[in-house]
Every structure is written in structure tokens, then in C-alpha cells.
C-alpha atoms as a PDB file:
ATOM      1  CA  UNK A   1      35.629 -38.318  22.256  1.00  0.00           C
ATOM      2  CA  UNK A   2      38.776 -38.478  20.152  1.00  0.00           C
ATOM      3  CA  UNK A   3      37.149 -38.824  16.814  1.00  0.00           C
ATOM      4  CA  UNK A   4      34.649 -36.050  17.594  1.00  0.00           C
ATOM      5  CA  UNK A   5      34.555 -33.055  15.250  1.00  0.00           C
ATOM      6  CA  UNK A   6      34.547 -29.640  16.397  1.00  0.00           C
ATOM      7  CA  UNK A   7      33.885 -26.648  14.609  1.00  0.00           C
ATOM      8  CA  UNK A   8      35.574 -22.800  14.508  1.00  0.00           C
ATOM      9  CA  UNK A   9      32.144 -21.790  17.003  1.00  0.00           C
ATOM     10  CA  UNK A  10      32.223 -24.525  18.975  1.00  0.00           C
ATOM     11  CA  UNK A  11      29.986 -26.608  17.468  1.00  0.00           C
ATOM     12  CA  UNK A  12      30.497 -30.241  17.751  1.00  0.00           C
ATOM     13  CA  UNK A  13      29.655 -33.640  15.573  1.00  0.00           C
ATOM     14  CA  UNK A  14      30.093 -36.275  17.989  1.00  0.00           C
ATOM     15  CA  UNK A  15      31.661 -39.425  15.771  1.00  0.00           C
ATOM     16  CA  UNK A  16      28.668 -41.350  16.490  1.00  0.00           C
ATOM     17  CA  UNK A  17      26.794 -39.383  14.442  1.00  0.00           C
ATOM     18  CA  UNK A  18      28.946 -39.237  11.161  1.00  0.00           C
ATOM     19  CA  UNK A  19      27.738 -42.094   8.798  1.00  0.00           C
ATOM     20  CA  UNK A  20      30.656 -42.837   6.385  1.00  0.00           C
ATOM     21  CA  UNK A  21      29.922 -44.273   2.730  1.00  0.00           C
ATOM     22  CA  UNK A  22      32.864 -45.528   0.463  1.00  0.00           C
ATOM     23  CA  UNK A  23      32.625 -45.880  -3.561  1.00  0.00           C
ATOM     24  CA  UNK A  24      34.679 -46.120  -6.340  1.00  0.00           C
ATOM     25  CA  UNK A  25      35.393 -43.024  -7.736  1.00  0.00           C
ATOM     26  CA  UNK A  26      35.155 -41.895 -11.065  1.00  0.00           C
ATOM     27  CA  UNK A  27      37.855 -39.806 -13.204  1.00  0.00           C
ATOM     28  CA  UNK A  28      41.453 -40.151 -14.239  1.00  0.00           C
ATOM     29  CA  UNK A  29      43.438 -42.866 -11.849  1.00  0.00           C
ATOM     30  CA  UNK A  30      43.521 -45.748 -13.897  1.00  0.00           C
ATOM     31  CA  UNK A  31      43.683 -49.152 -12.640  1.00  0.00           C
ATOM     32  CA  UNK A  32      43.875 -47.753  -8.907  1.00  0.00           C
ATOM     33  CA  UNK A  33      40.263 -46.212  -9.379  1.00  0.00           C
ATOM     34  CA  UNK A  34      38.685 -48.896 -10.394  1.00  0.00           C
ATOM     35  CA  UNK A  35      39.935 -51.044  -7.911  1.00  0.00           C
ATOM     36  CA  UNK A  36      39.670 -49.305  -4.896  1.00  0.00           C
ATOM     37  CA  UNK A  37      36.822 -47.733  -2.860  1.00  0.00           C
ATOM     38  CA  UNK A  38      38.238 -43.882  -2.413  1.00  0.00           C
ATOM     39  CA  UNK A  39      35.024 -41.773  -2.820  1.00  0.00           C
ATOM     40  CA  UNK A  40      33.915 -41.076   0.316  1.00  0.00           C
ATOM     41  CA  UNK A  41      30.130 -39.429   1.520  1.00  0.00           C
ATOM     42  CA  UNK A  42      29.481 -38.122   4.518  1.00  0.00           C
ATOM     43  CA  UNK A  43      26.096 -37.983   6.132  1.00  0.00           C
ATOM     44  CA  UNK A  44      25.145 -35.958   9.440  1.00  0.00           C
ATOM     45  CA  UNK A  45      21.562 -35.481  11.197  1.00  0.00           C
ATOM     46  CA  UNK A  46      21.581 -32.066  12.030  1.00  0.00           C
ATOM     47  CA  UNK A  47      19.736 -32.857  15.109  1.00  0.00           C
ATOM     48  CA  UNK A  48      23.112 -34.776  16.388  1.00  0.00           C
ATOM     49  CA  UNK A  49      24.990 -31.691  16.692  1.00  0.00           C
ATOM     50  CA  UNK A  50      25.924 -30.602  19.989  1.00  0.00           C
ATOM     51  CA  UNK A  51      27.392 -26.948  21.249  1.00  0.00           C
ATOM     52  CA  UNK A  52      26.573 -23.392  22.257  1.00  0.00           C
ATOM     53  CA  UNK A  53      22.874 -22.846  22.051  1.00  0.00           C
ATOM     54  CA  UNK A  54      22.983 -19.816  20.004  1.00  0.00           C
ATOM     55  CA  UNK A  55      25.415 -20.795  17.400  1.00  0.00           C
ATOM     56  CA  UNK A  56      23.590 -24.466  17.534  1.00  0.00           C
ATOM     57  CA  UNK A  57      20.050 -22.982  16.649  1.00  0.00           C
ATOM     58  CA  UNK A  58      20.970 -21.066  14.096  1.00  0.00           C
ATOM     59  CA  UNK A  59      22.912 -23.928  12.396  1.00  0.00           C
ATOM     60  CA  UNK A  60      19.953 -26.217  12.671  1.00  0.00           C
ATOM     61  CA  UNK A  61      17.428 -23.771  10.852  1.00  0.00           C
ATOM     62  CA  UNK A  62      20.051 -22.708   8.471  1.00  0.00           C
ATOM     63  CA  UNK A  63      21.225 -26.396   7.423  1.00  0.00           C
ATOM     64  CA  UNK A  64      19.070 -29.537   5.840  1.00  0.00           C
ATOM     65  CA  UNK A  65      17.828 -32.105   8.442  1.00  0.00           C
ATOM     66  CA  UNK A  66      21.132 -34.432   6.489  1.00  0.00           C
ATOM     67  CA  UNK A  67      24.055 -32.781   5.886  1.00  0.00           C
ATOM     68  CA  UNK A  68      25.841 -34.755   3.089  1.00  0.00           C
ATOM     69  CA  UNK A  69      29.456 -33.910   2.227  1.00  0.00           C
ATOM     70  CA  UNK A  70      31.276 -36.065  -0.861  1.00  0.00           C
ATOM     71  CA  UNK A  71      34.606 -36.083  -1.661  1.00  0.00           C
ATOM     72  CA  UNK A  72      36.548 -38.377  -4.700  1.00  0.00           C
ATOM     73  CA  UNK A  73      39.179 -35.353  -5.874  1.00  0.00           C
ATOM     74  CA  UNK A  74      42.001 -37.195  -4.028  1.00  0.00           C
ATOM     75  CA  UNK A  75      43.419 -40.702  -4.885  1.00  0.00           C
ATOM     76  CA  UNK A  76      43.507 -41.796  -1.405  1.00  0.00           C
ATOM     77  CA  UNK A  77      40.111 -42.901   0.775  1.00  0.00           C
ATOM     78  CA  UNK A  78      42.472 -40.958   3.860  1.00  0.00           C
ATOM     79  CA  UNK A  79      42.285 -37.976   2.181  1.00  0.00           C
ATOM     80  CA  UNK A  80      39.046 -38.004   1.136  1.00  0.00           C
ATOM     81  CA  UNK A  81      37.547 -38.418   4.475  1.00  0.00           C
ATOM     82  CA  UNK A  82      40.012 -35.275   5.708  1.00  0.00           C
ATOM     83  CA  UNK A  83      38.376 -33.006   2.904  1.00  0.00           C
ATOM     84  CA  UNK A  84      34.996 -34.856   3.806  1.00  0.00           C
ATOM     85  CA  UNK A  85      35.306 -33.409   7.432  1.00  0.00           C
ATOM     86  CA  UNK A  86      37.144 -30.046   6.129  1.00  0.00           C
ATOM     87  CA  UNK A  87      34.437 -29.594   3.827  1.00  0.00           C
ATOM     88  CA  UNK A  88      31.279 -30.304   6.461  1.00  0.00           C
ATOM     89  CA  UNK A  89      32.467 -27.667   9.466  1.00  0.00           C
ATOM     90  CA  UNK A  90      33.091 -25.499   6.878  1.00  0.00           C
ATOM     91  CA  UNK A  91      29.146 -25.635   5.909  1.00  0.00           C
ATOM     92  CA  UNK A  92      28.327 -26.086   9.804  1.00  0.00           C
ATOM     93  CA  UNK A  93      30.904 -22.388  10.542  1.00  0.00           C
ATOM     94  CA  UNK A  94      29.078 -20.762   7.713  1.00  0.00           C
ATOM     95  CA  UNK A  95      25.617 -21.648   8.896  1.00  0.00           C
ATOM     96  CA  UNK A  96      26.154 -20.624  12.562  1.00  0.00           C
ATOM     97  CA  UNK A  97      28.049 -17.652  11.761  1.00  0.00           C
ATOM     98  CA  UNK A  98      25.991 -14.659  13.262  1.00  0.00           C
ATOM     99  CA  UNK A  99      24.300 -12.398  10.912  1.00  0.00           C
ATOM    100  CA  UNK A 100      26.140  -9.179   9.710  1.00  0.00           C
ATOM    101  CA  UNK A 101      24.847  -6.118  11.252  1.00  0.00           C
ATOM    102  CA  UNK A 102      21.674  -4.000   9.667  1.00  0.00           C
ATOM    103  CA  UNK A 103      23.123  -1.407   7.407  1.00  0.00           C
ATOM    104  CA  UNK A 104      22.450   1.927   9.272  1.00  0.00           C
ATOM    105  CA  UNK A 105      20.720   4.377   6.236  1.00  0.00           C
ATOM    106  CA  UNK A 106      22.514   8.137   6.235  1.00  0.00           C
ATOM    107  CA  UNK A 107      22.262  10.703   4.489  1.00  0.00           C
ATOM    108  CA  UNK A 108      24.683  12.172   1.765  1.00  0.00           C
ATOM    109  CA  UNK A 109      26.592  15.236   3.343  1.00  0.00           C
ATOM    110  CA  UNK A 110      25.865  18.835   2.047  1.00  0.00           C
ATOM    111  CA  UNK A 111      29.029  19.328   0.030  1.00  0.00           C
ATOM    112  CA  UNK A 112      28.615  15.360  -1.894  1.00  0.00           C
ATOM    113  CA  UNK A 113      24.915  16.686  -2.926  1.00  0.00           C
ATOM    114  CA  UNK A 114      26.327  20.123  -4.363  1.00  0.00           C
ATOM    115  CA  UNK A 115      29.199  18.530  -6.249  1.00  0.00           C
ATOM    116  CA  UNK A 116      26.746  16.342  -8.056  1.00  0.00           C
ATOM    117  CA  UNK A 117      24.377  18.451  -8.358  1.00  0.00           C
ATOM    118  CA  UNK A 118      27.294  20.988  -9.794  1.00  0.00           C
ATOM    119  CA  UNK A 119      28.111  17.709 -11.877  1.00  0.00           C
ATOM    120  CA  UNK A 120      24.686  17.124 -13.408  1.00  0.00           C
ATOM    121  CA  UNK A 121      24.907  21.252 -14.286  1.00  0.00           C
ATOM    122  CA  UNK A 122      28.069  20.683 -16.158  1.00  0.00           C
ATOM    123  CA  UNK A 123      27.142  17.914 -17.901  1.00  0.00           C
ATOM    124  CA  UNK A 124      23.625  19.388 -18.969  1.00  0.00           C
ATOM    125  CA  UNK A 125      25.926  22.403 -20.489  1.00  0.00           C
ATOM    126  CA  UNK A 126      27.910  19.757 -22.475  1.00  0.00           C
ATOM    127  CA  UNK A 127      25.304  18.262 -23.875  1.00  0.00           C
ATOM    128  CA  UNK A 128      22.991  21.467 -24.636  1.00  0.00           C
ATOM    129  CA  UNK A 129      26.337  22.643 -26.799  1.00  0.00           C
ATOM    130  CA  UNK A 130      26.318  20.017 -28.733  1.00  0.00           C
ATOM    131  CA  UNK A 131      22.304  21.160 -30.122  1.00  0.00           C
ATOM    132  CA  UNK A 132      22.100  23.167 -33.430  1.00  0.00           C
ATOM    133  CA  UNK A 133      19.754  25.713 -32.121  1.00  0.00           C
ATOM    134  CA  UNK A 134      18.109  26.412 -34.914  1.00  0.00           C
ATOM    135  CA  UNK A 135      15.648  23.533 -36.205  1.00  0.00           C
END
């Protein structure tokens, strides 16, 4: 239960379910990259996670059947995995997160429509100046 992953809504990725893949990155790193395994990819059936049942649900219909998450920016395979797992409840946070409230529609007050409107007169004056009247 140790290596289990839990998420900012409670979701969790039991470490069962995370499927680790190492590679050789690519890049800058010299001799250490092409040596040594540090890109790492993550894989996750989103049927494996476990949690609350509303935050769960909408994290399932929000995310692909397999989450992926790849990492090779740092030089160690350590690190990689840490922004690997960073990286994937970040995506499983965003996809659970609740929608934002409707927008409620109003209606522009009395004195904002009579300053525009006063606006749209003064500008209309401006402009009718600027005609020679006489064509």
C-alpha cells in the first residue's frame, strides 16, 4: 500500500496497476545517455483507479482507457519516474476536478446602458464633424 499513488481528490492508483517502461533517452547527456536506460513511460488502465465515486466517474469518462505519462527531461531514471507520477495525478486532479459553475446571464444596469448609449451619441457627433456637408 506504500507505493500506492494518491491524488489531490482522493483518487488512488494502486502500484499494481502502474506499468513502468525504461529507454534510453534522447538529447544532450553524452556518454551517460547512451548508456543508460533513464526515459521512463508510464502506463495506467483507467479502470484500475480506485476512490470517491463522484470524483472517480468523472475521471474515467474524462481520461483515455491508458493513461500514458513519459518523462526523459532529467538525467536520472529516479527522477524521471518522480515527474512520471507528478505528471499523471496531475492529469487524473484535472480530470476529476468538478465542473465550474453555469454562468448566471444578467442584465446590464440602467446607468451602464445610458453611459454607452451617451458614448455611442458622442462618438456619432465626432464623426458627423468630420463630413464636409456640402457634396
Amino acid at each position: 500500500m506504500s507505493d500506492d499513488v494518491r491524488s489531490g481528490r482522493g483518487i488512488v492508483v494502486p502500484a499494481e496497476a502502474m506499468r513502468w517502461t525504461f529507454a534510453r533517452a534522447g538529447g544532450a547527456g553524452g556518454q551517460n545517455v547512451n548508456k543508460v536506460s533513464t526515459k521512463v513511460l508510464l502506463e495506467v488502465n483507467a479502470a484500475d483507479l480506485r476512490g470517491p465515486a463522484a470524483a472517480l466517474a468523472r475521471a474515467v469518462a474524462a481520461l483515455p482507457d491508458v493513461i500514458r505519462v513519459s518523462s526523459q527531461t532529467a538525467r536520472s531514471q529516479w527522477r524521471n519516474r518522480q515527474l512520471c507520477v507528478e505528471r499523471l495525478i496531475e492529469r487524473i486532479d484535472t480530470a476529476s476536478a468538478p465542473p465550474a459553475p453555469a454562468r448566471r446571464a444578467t442584465k446590464p444596469s440602467r446607468g451602464a446602458v445610458e453611459r454607452r448609449l451617451q458614448e455611442k451619441k458622442r462618438r456619432s457627433d465626432t464623426k458627423s464633424s468630420r463630413r464636409k456637408d456640402d457634396w
